[in-house]
Structures are given as C-alpha cells and as structure tokens.
PDB file of N, CA and C in Angstrom:
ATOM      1  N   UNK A   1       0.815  -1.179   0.000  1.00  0.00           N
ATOM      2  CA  UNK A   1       0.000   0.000   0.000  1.00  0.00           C
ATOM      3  C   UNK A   1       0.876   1.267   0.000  1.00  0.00           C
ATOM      4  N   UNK A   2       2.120   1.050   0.599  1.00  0.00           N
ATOM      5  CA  UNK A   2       3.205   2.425   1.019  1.00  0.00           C
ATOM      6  C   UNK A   2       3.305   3.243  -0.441  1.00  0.00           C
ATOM      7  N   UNK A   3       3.299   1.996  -1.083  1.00  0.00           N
ATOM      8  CA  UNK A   3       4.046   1.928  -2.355  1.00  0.00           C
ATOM      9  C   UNK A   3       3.218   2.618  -3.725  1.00  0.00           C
ATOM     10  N   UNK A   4       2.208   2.665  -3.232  1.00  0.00           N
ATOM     11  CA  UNK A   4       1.050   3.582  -3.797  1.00  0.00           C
ATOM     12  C   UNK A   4       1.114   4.683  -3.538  1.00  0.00           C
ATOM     13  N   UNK A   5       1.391   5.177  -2.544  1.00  0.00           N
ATOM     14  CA  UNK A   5       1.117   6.461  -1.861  1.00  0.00           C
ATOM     15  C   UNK A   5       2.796   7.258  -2.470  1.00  0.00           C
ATOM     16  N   UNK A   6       3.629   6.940  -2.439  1.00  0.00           N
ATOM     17  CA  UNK A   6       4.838   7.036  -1.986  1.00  0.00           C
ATOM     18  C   UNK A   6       5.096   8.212  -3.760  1.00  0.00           C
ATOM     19  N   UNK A   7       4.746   7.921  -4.559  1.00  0.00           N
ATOM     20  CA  UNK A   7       4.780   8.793  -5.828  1.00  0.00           C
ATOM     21  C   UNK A   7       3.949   9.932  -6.295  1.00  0.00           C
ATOM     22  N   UNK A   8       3.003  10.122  -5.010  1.00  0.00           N
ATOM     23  CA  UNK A   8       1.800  11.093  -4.970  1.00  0.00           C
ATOM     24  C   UNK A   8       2.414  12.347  -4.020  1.00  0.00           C
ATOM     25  N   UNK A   9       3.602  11.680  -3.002  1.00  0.00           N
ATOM     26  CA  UNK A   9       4.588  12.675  -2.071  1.00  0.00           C
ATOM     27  C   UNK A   9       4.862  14.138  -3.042  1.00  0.00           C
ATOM     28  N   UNK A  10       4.582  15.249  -2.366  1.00  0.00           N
ATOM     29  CA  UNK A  10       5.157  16.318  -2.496  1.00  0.00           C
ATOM     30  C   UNK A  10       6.503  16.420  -3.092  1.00  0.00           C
ATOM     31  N   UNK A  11       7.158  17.233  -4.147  1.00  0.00           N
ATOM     32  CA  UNK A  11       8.334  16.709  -5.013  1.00  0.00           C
ATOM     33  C   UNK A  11       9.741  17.248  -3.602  1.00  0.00           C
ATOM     34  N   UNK A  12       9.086  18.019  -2.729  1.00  0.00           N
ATOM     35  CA  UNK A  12      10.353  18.608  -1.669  1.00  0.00           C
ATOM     36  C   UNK A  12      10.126  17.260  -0.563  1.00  0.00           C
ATOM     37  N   UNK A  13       8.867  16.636  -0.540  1.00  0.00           N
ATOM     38  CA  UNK A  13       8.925  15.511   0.550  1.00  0.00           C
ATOM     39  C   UNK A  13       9.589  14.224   0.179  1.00  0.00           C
ATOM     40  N   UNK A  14       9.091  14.140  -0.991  1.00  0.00           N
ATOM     41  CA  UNK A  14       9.317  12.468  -1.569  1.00  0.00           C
ATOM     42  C   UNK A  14      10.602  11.848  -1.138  1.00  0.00           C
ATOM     43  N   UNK A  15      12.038  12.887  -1.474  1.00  0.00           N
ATOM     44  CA  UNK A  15      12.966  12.164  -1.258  1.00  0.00           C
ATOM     45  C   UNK A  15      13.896  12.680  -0.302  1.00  0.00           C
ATOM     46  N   UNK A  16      13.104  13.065   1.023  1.00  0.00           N
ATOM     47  CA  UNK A  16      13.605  13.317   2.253  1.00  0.00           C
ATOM     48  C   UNK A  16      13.015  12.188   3.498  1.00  0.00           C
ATOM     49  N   UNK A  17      11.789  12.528   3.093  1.00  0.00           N
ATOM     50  CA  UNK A  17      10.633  12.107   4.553  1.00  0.00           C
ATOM     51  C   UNK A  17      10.465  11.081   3.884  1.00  0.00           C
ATOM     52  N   UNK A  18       9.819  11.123   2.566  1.00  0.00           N
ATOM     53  CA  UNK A  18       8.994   9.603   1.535  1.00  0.00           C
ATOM     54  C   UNK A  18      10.262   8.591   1.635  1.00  0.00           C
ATOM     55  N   UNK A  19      11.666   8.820   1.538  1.00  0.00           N
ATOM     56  CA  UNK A  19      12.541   7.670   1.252  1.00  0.00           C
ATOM     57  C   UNK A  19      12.807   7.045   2.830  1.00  0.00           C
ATOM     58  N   UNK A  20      12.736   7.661   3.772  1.00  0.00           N
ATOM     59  CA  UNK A  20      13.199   7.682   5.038  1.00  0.00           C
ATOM     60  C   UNK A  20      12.073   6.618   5.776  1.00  0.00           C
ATOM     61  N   UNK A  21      10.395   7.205   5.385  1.00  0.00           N
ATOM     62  CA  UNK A  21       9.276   6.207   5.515  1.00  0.00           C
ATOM     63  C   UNK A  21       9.797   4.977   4.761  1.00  0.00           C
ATOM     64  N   UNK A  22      10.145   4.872   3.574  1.00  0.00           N
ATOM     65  CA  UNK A  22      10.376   3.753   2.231  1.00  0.00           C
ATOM     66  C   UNK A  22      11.931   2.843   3.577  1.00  0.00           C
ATOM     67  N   UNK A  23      12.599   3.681   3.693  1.00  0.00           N
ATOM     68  CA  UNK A  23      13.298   2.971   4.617  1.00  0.00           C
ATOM     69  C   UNK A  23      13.057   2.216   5.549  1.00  0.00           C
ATOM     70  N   UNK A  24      11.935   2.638   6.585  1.00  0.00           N
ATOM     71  CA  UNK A  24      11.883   2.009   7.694  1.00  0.00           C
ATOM     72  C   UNK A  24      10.552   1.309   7.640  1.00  0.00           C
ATOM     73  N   UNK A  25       9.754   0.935   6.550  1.00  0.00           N
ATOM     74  CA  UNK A  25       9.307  -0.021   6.505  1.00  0.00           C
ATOM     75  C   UNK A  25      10.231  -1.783   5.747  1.00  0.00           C
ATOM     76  N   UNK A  26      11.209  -1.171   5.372  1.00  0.00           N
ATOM     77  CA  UNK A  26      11.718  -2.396   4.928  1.00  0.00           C
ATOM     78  C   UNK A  26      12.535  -3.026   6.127  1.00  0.00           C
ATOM     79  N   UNK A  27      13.240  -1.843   6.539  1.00  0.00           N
ATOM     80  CA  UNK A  27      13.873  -2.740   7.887  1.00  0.00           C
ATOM     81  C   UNK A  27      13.282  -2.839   9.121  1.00  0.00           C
ATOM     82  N   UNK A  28      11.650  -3.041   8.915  1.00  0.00           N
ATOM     83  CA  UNK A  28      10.939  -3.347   9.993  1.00  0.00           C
ATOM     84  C   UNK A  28      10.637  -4.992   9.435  1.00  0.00           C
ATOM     85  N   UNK A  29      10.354  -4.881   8.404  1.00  0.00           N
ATOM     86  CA  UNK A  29      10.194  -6.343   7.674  1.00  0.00           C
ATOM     87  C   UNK A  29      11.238  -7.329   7.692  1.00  0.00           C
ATOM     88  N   UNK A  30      12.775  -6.168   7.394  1.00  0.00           N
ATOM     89  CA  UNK A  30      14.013  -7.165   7.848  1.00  0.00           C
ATOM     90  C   UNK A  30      13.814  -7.607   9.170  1.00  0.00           C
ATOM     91  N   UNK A  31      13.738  -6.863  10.162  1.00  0.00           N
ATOM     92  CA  UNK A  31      13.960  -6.945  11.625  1.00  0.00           C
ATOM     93  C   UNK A  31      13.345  -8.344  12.013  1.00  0.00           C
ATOM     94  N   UNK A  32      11.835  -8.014  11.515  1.00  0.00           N
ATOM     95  CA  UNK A  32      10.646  -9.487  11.803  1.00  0.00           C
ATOM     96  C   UNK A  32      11.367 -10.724  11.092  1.00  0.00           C
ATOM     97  N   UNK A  33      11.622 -10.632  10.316  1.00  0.00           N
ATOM     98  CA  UNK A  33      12.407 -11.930   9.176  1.00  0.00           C
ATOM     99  C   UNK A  33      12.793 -12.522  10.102  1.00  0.00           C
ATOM    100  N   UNK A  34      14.072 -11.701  10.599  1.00  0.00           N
ATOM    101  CA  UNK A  34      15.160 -12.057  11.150  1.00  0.00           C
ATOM    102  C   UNK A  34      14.830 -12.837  12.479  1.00  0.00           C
ATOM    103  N   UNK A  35      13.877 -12.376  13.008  1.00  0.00           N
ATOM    104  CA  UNK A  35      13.615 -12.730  14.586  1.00  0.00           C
ATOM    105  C   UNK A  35      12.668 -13.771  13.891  1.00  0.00           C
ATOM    106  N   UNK A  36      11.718 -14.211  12.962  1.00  0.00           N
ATOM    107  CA  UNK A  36      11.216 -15.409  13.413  1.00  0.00           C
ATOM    108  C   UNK A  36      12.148 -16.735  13.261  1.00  0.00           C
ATOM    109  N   UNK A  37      13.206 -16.535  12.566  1.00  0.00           N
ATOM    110  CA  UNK A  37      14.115 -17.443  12.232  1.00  0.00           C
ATOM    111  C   UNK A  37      14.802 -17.426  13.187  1.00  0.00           C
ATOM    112  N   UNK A  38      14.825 -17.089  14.083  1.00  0.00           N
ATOM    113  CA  UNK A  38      16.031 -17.149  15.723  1.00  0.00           C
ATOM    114  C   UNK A  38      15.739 -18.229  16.486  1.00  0.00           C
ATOM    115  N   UNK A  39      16.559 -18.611  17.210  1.00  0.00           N
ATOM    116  CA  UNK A  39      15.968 -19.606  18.444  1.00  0.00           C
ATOM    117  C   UNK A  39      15.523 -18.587  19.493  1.00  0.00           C
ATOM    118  N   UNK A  40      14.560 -19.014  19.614  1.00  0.00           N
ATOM    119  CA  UNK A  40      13.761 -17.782  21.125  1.00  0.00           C
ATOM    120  C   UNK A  40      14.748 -16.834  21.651  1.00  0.00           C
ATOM    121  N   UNK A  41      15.581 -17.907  22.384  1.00  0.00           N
ATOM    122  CA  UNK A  41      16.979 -16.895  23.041  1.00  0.00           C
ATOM    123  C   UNK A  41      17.163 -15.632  22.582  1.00  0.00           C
ATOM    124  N   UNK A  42      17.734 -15.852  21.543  1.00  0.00           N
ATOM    125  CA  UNK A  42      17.891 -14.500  20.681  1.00  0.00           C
ATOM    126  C   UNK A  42      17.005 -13.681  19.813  1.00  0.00           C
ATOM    127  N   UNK A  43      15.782 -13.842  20.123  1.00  0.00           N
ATOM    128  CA  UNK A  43      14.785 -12.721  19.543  1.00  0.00           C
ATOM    129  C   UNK A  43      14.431 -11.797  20.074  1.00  0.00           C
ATOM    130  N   UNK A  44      14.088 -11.496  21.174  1.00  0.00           N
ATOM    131  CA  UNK A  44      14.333 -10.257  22.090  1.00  0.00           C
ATOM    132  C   UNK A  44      14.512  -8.985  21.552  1.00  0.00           C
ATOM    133  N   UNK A  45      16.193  -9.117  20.991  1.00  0.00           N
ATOM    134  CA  UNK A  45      16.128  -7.744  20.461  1.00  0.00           C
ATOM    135  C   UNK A  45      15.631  -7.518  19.132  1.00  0.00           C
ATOM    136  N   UNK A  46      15.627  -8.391  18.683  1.00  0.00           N
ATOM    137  CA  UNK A  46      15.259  -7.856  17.016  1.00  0.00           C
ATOM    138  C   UNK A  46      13.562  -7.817  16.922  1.00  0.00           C
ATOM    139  N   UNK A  47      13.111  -7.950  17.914  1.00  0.00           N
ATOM    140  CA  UNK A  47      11.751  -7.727  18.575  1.00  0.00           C
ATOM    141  C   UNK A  47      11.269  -5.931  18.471  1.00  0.00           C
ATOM    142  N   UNK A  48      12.726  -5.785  19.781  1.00  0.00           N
ATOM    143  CA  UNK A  48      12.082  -4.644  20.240  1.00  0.00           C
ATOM    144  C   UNK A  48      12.490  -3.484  19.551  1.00  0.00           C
ATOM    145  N   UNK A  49      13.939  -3.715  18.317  1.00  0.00           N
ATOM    146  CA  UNK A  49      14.629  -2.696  17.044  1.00  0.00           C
ATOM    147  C   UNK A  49      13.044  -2.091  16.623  1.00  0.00           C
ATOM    148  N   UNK A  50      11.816  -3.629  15.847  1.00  0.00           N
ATOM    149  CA  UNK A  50      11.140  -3.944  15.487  1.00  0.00           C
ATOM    150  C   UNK A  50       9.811  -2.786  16.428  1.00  0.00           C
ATOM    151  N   UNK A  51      10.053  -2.969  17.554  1.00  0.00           N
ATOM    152  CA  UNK A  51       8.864  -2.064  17.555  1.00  0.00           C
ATOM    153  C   UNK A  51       9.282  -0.829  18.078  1.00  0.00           C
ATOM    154  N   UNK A  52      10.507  -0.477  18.275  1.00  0.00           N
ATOM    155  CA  UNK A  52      10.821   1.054  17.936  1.00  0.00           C
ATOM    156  C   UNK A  52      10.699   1.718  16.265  1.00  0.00           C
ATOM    157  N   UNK A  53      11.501   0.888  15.542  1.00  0.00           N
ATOM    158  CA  UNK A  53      11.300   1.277  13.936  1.00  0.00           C
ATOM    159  C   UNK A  53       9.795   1.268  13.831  1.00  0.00           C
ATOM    160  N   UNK A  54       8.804   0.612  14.309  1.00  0.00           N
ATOM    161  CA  UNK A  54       7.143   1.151  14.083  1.00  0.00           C
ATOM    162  C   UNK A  54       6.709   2.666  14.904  1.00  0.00           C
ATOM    163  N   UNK A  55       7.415   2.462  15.475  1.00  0.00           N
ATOM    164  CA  UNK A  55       6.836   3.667  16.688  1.00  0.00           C
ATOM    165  C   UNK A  55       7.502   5.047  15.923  1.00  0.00           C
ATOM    166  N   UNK A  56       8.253   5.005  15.471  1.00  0.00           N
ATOM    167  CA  UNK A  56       9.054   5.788  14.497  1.00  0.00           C
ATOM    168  C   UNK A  56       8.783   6.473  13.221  1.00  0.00           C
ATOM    169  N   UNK A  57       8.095   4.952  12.563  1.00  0.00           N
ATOM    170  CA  UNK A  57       7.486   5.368  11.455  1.00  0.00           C
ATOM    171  C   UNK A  57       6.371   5.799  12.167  1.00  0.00           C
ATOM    172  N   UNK A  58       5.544   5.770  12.805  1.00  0.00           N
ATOM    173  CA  UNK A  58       4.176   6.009  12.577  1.00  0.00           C
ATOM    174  C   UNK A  58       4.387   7.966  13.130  1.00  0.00           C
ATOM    175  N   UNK A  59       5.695   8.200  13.794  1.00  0.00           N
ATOM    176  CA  UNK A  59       6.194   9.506  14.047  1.00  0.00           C
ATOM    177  C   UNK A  59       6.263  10.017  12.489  1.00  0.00           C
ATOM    178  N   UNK A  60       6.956   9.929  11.488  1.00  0.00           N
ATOM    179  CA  UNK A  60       7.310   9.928  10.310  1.00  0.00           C
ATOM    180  C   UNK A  60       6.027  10.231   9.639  1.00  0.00           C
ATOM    181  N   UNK A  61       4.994   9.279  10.299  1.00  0.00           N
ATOM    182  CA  UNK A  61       4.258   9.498   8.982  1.00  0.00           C
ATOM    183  C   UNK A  61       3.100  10.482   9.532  1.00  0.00           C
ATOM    184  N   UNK A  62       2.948  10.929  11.017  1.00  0.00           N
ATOM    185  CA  UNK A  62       2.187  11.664  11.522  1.00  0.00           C
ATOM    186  C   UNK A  62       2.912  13.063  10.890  1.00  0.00           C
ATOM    187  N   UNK A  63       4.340  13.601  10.863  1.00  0.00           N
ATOM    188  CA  UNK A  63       4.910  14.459  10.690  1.00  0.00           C
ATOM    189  C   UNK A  63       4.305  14.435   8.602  1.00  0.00           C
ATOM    190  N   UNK A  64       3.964  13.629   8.340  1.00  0.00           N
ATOM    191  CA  UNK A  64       3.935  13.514   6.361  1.00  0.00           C
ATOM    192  C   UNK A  64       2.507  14.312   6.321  1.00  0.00           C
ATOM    193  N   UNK A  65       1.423  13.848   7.304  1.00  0.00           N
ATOM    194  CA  UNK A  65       0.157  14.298   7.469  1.00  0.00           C
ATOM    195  C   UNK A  65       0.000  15.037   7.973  1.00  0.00           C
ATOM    196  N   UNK A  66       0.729  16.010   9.140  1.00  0.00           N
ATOM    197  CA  UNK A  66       0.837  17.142   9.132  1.00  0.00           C
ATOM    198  C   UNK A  66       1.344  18.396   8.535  1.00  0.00           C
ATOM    199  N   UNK A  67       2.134  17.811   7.563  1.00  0.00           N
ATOM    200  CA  UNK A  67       2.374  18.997   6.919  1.00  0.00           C
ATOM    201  C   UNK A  67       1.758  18.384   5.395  1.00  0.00           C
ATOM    202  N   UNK A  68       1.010  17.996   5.265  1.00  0.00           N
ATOM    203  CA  UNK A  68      -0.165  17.998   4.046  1.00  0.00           C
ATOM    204  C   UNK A  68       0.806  17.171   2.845  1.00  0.00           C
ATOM    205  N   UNK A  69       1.769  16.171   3.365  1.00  0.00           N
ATOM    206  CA  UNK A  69       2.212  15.431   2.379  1.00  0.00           C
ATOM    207  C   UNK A  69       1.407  13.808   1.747  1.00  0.00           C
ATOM    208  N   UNK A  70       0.698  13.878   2.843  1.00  0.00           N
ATOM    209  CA  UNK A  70      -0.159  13.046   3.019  1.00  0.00           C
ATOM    210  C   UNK A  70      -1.593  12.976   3.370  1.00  0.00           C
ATOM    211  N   UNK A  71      -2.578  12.655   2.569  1.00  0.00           N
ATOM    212  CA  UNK A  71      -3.687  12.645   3.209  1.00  0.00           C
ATOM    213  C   UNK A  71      -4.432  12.012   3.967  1.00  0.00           C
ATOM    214  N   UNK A  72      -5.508  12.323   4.379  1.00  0.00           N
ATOM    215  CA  UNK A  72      -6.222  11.848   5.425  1.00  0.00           C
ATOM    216  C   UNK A  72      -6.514  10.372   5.455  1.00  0.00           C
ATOM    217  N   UNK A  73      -7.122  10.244   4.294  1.00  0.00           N
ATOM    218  CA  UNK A  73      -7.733   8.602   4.100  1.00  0.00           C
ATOM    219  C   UNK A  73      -6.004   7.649   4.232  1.00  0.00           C
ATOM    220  N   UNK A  74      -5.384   8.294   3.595  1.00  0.00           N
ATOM    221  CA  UNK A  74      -3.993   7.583   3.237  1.00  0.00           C
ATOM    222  C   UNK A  74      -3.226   7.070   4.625  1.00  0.00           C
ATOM    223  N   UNK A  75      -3.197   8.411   5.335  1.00  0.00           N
ATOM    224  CA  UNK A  75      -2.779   8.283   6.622  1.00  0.00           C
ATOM    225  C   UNK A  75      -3.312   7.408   7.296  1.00  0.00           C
ATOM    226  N   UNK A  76      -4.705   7.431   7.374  1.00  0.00           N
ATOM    227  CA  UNK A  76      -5.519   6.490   8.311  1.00  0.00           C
ATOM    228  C   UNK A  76      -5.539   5.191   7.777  1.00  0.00           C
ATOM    229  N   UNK A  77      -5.562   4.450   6.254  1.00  0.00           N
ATOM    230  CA  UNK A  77      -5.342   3.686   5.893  1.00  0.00           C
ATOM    231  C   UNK A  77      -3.840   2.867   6.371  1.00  0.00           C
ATOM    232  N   UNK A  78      -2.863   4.038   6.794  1.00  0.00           N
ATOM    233  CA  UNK A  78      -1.210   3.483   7.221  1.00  0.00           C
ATOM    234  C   UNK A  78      -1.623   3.440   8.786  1.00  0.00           C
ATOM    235  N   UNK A  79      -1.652   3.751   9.194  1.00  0.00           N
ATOM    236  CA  UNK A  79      -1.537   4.397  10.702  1.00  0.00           C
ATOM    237  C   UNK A  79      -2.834   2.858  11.416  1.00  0.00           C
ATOM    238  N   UNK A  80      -3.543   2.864  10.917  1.00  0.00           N
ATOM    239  CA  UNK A  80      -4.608   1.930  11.461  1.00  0.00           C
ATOM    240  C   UNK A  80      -3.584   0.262  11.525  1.00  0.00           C
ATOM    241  N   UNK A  81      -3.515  -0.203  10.457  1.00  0.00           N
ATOM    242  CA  UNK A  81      -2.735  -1.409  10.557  1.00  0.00           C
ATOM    243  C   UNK A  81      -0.918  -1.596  10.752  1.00  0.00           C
ATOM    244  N   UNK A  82      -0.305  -0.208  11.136  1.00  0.00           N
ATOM    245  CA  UNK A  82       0.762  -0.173  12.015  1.00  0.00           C
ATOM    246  C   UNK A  82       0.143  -0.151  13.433  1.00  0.00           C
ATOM    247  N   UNK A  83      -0.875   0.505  13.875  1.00  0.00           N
ATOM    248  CA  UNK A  83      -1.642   0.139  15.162  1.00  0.00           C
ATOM    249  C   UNK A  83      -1.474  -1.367  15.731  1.00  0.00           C
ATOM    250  N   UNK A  84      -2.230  -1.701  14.911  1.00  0.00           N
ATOM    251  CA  UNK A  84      -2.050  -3.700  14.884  1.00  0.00           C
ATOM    252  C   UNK A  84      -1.422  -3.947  15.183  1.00  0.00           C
ATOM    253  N   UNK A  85       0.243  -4.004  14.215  1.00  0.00           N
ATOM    254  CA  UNK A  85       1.230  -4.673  14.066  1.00  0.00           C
ATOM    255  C   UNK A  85       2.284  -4.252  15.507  1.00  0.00           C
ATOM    256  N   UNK A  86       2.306  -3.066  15.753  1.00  0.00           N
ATOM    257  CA  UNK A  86       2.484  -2.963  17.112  1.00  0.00           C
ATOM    258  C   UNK A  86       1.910  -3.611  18.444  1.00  0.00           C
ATOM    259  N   UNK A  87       0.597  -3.764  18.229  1.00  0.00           N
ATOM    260  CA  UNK A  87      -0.048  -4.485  18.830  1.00  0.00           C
ATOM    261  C   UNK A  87       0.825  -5.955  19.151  1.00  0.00           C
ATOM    262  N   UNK A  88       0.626  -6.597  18.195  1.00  0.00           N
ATOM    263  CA  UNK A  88       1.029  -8.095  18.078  1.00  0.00           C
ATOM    264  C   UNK A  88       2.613  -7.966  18.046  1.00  0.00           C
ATOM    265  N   UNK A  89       3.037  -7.332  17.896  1.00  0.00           N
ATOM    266  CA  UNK A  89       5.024  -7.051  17.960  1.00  0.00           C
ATOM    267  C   UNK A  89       4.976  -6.894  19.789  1.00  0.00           C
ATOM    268  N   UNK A  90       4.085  -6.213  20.130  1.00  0.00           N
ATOM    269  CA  UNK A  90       4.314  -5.953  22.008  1.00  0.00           C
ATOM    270  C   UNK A  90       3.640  -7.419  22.704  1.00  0.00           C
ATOM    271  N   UNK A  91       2.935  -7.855  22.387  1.00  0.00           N
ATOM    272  CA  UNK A  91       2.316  -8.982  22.837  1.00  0.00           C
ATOM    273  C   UNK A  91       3.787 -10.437  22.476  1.00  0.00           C
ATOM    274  N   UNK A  92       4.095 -10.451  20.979  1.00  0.00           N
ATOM    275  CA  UNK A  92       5.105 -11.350  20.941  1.00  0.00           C
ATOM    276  C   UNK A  92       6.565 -11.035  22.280  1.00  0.00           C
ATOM    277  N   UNK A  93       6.514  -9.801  21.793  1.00  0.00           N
ATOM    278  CA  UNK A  93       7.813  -9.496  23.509  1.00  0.00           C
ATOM    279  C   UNK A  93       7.587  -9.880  24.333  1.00  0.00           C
ATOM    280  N   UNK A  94       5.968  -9.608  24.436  1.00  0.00           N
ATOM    281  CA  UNK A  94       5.673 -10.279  26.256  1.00  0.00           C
ATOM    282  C   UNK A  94       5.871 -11.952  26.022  1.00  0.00           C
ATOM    283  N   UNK A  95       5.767 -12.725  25.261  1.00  0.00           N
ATOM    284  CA  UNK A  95       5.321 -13.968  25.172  1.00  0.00           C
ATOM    285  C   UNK A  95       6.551 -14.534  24.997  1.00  0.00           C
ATOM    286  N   UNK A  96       7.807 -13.596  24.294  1.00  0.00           N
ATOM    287  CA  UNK A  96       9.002 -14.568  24.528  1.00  0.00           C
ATOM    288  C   UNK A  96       9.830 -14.294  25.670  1.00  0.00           C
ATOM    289  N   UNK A  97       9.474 -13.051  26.015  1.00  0.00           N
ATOM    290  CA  UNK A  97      10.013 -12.683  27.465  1.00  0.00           C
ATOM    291  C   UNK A  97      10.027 -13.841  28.498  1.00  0.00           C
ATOM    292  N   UNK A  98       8.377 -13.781  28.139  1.00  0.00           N
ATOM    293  CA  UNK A  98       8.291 -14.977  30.001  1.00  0.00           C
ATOM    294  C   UNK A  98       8.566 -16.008  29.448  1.00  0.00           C
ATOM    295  N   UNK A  99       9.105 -16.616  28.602  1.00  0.00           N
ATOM    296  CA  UNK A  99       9.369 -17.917  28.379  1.00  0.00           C
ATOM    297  C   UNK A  99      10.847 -18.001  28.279  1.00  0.00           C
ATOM    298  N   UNK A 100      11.499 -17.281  28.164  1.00  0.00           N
ATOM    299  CA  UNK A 100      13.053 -16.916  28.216  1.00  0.00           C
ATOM    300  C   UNK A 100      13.168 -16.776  29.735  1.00  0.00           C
ATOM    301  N   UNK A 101      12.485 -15.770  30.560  1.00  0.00           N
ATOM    302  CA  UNK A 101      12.908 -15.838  32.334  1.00  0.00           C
ATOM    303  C   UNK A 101      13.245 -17.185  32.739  1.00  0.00           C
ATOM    304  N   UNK A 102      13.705 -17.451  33.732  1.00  0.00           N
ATOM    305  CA  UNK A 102      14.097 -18.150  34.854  1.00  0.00           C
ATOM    306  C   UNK A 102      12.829 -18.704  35.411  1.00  0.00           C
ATOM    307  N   UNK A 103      12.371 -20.028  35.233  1.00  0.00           N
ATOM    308  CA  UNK A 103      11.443 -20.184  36.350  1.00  0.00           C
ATOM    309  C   UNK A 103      11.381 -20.613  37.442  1.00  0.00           C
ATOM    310  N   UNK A 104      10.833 -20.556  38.432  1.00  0.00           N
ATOM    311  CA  UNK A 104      10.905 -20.665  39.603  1.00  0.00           C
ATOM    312  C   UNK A 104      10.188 -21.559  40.611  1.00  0.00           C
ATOM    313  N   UNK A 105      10.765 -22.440  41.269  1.00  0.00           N
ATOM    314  CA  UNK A 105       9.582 -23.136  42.524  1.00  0.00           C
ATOM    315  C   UNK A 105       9.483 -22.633  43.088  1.00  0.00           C
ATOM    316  N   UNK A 106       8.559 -23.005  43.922  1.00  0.00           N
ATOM    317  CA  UNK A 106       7.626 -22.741  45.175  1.00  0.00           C
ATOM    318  C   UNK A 106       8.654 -22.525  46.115  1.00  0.00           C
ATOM    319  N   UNK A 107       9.653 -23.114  46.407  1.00  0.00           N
ATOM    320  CA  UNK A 107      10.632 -22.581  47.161  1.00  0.00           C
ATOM    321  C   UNK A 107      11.919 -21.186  46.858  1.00  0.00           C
ATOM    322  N   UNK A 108      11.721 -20.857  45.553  1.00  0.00           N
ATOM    323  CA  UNK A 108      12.158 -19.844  45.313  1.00  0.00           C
ATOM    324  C   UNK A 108      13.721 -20.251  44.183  1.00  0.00           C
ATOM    325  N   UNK A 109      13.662 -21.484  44.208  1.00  0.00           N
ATOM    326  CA  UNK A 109      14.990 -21.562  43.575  1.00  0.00           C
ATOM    327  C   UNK A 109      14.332 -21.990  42.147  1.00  0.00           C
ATOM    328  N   UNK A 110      15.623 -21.568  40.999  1.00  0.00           N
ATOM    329  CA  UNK A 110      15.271 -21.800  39.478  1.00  0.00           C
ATOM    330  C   UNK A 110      15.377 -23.579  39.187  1.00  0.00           C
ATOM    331  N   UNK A 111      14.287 -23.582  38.264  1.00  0.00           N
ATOM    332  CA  UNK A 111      14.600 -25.100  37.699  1.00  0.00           C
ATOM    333  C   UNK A 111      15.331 -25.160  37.106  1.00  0.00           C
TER     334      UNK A 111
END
C-alpha cells in the first residue's frame, strides 16, 4: 500500500521524509524476518529494534500528514494497521520474554 502512496509525495517531501518512511518499513520487515528465524533466546532484540522502527514510522508518517504530504484517508489507511502490528510485535515481547525468564519453585529456587 506504502508503495502507492509514496509517488503522490510532495516533489520537496518524496525524497527526504517519503525515502526515510520507504526505509523504515523495509527494515521493519528485515527486523521481523530475522527474529522469526532465531531460536527464542535470541529474539528479544530484534523484537524490540522492530517495535521502535514502528513507533518511528508512525512519528514519520504523523509528521507527512501534518504537513499535508499526506492525506487523510492515506494516513488512516497506514496508521490503522501499524496500530495492529504494534499491537502483536508488544504482545510477541511479552510472550518470549516470560518464556526466556528463569522459572521458579515454590521454594524460590530456578529449575
């Protein structure tokens, strides 16, 4: 969908803000690649690169729609299903988190 929008950019936005968005959706896609192919252990960070580079873009692209590089429907069309994907990127952290901790008996020592 980016990819639609991305040639309609303002000719002073396109290849400042538009390439910079064009950027950090690909290495949000790298980031995810990368981490589902990990052994648990090591997904963690390429988790959380993963949901800073969203939190980022969706900065990026609030800054595209405020200054009228972007429109409304367009924006809300991006912005709604980066919502999501953040969503489910913070929920996967929590889910490999506690399964990576230390667990613990009833007496306090790790299994």
């Amino acid at each position: 969908m980016w990819h639609e929008f991305l040639p309609h950019f303002p000719k002073g936005s396109k290849y400042t803000l538009g390439n910079k968005i064009d950027s950090l959706f690909v290495g949000i896609l790298e980031l995810i690649f990368i981490a589902v192919y990990l052994p648990r252990e090591h997904k963690l960070p390429y988790i959380k690169k993963s949901i800073g580079k969203v939190d980022l873009l969706k900065f990026f692209l609030q800054i595209s729609w405020e200054i009228n590089s972007l429109e409304n429907k367009k924006y809300i069309a991006l912005s709604e299903p980066l919502n999501e994907i953040g969503r489910m990127l913070g929920g996967w952290y929590k889910q490999i988190d506690k399964q990576t901790q230390p667990q613990f008996d009833k007496r306090g020592a790790g299994k």
